[in-house]
Protein backbone atom coordinates (compact mmCIF):
# COMPACT_ATOMS: atom_id res chain seq x y z
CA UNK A 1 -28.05 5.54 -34.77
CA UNK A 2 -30.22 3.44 -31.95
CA UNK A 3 -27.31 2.12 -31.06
CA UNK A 4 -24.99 5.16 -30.77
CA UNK A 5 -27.94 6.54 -28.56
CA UNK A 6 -28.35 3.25 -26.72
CA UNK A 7 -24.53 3.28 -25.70
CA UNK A 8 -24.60 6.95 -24.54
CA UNK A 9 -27.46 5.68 -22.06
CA UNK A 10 -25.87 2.90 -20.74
CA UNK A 11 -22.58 4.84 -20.06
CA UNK A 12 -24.58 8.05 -18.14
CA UNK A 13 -26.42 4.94 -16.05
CA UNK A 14 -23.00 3.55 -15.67
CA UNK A 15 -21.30 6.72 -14.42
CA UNK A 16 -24.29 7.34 -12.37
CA UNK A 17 -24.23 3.93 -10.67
CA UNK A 18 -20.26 4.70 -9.90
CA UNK A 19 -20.64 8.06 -8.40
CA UNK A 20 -23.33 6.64 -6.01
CA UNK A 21 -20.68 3.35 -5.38
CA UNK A 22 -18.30 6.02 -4.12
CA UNK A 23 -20.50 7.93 -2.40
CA UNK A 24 -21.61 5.14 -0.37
CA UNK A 25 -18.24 4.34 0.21
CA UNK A 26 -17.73 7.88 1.89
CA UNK A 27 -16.82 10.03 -0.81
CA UNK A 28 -17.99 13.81 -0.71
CA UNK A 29 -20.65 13.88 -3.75
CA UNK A 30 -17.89 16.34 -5.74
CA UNK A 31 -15.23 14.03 -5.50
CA UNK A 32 -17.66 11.01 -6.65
CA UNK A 33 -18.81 13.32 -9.53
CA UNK A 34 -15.67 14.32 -10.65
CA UNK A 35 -14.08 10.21 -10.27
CA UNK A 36 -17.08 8.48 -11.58
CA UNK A 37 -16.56 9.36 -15.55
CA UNK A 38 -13.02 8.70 -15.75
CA UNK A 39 -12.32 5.70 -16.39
CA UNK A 40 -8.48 5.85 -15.81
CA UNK A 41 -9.86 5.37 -11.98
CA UNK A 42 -10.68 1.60 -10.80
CA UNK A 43 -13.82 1.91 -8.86
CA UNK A 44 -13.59 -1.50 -6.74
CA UNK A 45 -9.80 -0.29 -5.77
CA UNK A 46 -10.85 3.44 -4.76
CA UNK A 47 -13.44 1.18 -2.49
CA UNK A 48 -10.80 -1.31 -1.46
CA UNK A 49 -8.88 1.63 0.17
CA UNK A 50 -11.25 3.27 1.91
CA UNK A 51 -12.46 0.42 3.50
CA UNK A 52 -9.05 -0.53 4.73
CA UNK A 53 -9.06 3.22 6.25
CA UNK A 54 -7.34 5.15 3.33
CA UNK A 55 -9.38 8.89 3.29
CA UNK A 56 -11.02 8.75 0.04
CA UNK A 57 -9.19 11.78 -1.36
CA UNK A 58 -5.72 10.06 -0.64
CA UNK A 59 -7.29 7.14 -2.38
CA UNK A 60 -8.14 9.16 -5.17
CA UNK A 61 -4.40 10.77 -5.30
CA UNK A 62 -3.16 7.07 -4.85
CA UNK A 63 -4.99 6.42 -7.86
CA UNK A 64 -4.94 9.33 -10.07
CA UNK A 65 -4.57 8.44 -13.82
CA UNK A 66 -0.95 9.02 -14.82
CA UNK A 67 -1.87 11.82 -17.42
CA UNK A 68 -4.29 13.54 -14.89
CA UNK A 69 -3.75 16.89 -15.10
CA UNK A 70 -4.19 17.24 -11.64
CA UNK A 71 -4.79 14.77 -8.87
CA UNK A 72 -7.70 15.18 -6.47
């Protein structure tokens, strides 16, 4: 049970620490919120293209998990 508990922790710290990555890349706070828990997205790609001057929605299209239901 500690370590069902445990792993839900780590994985809300981890989400956390992605939505901030993205928002310090330039991602509104919504878009970082609704990227960061799915991990279909790669966070150090998303980055990648932003800093080589992709918006950070088109990144997110660009990137959109295949079974997305819709892309951002």
């Amino acid at each position: 049970m500690k370590i069902e508990l445990a792993g839900r922790r780590d994985s809300a710290d981890v989400v956390e620490w992605r939505r901030d990555q993205l928002v310090r890349a330039g991602f509104s706070f919504l878009l970082a919120a609704r990227i960061a828990p799915d991990w279909g997205y790669d966070l150090h790609v998303l980055i990648e293209l932003t800093e080589r001057g992709c918006t950070p929605e088109l990144a997110a299209r660009i990137l959109a998990p295949i079974d997305a239901p819709e892309a951002a």
